[in-house]
C-alpha atoms as a PDB file:
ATOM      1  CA  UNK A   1       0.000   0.000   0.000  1.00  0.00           C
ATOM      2  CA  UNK A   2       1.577   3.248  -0.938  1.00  0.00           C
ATOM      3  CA  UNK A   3       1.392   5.647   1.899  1.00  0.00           C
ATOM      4  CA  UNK A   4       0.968   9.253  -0.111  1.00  0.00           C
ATOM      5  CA  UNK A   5       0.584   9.778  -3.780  1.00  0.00           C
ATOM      6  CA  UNK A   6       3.525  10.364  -5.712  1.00  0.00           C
ATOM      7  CA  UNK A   7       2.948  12.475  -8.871  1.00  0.00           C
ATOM      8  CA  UNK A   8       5.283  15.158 -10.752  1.00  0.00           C
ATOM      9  CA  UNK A   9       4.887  16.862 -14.130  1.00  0.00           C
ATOM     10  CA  UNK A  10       7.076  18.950 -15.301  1.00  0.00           C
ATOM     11  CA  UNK A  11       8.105  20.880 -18.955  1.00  0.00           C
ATOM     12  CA  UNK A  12      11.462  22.441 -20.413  1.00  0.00           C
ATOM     13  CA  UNK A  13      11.260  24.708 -23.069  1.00  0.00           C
ATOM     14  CA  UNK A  14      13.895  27.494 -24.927  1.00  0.00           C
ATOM     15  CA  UNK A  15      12.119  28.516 -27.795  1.00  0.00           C
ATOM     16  CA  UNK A  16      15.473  29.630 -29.305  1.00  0.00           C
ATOM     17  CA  UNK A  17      16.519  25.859 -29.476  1.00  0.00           C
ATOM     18  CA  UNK A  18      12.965  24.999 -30.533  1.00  0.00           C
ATOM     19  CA  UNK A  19      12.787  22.980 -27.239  1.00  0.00           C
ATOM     20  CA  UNK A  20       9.491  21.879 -25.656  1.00  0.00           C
ATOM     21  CA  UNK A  21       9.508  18.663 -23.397  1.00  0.00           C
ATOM     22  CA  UNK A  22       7.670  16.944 -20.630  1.00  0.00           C
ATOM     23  CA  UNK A  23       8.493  14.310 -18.411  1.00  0.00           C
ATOM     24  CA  UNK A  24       5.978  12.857 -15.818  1.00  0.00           C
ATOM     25  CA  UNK A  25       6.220  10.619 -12.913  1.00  0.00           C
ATOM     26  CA  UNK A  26       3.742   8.357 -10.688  1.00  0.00           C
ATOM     27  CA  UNK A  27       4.246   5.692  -8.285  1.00  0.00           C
ATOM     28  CA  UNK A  28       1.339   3.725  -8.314  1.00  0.00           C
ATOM     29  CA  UNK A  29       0.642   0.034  -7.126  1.00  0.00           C
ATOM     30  CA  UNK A  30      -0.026  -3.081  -9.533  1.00  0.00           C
ATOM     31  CA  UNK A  31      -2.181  -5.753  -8.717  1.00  0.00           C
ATOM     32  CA  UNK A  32       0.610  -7.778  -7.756  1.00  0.00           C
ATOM     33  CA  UNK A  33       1.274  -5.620  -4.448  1.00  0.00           C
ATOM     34  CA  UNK A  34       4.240  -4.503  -6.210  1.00  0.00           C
ATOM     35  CA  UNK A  35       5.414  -0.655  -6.070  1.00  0.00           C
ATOM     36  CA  UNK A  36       5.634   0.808  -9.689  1.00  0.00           C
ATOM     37  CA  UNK A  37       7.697   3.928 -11.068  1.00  0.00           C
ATOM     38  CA  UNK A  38       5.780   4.917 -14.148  1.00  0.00           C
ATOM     39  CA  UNK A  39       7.883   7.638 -16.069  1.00  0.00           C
ATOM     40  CA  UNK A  40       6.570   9.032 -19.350  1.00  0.00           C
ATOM     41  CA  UNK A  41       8.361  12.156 -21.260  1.00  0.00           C
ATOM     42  CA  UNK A  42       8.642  13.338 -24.756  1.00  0.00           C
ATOM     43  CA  UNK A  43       8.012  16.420 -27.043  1.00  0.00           C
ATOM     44  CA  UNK A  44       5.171  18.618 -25.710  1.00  0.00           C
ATOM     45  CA  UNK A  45       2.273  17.502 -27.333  1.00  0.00           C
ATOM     46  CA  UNK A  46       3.128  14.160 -28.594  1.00  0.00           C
ATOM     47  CA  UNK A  47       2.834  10.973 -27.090  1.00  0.00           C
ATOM     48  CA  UNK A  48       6.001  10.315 -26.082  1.00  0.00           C
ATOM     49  CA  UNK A  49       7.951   7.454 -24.575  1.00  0.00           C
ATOM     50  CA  UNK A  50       6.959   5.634 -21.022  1.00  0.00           C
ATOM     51  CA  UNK A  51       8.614   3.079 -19.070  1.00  0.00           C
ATOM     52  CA  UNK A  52       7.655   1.694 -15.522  1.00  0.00           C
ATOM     53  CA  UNK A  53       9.791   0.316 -12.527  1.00  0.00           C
ATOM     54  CA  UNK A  54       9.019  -2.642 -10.424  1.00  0.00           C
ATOM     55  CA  UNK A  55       9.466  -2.581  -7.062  1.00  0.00           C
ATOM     56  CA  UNK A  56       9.123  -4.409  -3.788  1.00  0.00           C
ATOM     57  CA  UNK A  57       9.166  -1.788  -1.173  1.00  0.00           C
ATOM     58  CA  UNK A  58       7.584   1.922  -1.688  1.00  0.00           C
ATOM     59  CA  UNK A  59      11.303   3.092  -0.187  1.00  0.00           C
ATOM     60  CA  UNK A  60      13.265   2.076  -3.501  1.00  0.00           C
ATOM     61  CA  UNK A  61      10.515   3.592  -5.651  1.00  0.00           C
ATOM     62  CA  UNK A  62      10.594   6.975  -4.134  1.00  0.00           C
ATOM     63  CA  UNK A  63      14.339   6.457  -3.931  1.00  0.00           C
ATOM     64  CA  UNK A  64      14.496   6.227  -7.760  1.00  0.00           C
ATOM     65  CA  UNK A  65      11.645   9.000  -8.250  1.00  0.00           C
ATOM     66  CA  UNK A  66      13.846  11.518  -6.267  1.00  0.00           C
ATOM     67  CA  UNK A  67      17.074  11.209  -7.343  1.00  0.00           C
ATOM     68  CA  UNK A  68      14.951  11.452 -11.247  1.00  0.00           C
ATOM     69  CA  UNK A  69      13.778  14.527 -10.010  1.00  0.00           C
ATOM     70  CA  UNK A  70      17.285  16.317  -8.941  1.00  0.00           C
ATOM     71  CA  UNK A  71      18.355  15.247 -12.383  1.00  0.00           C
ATOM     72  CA  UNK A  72      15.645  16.741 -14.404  1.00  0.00           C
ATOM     73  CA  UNK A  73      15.650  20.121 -12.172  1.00  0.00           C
ATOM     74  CA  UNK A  74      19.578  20.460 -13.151  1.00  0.00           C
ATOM     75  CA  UNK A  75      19.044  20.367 -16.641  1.00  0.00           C
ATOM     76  CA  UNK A  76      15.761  23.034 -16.499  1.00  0.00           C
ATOM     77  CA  UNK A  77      12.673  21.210 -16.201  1.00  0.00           C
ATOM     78  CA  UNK A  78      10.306  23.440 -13.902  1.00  0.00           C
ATOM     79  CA  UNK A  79       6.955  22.492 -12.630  1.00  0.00           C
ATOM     80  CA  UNK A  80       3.690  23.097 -14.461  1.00  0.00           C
ATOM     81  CA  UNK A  81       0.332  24.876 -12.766  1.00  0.00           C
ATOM     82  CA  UNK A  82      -1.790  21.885 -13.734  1.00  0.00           C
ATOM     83  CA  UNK A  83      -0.599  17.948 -15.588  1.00  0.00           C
ATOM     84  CA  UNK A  84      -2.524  18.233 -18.626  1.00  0.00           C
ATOM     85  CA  UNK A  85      -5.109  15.651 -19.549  1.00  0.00           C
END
């Protein structure tokens, strides 16, 4: 059982570079009691790319989804008022 919800979206974009991505974040359960990182990014307005994590404890999963975060706030990505639909 995951104890708080675990969601991030957030965007980088330099018009100069013609540069607009996304890259979202979840940790949700499965129905296998197992702890799953879902991480989806890609160009603004596309579909983009996911891939999910499998863990056993919520502790490794928010592990992973923190240090992901410190990486994508060094390179730029900010926070977005709302995650689009």
């Amino acid at each position: 059982m995951i104890s708080q919800p675990y969601r991030l979206y957030v965007e980088r974009s330099d018009a100069s570079r013609n540069m607009a991505r996304y890259y979202a974040m979840s940790i949700e359960p499965n129905l296998f009691g197992d702890v799953c990182l879902f991480r989806k990014w890609g160009r603004i307005g596309t579909r983009g790319q996911m891939t999910v994590h499998h863990f056993r404890r919520e502790e490794e999963a928010v592990r992973l989804f923190l240090d992901l975060l410190r990486q994508k706030r060094k390179r730029g990505y900010r926070p977005r008022a709302s995650m689009p639909r």
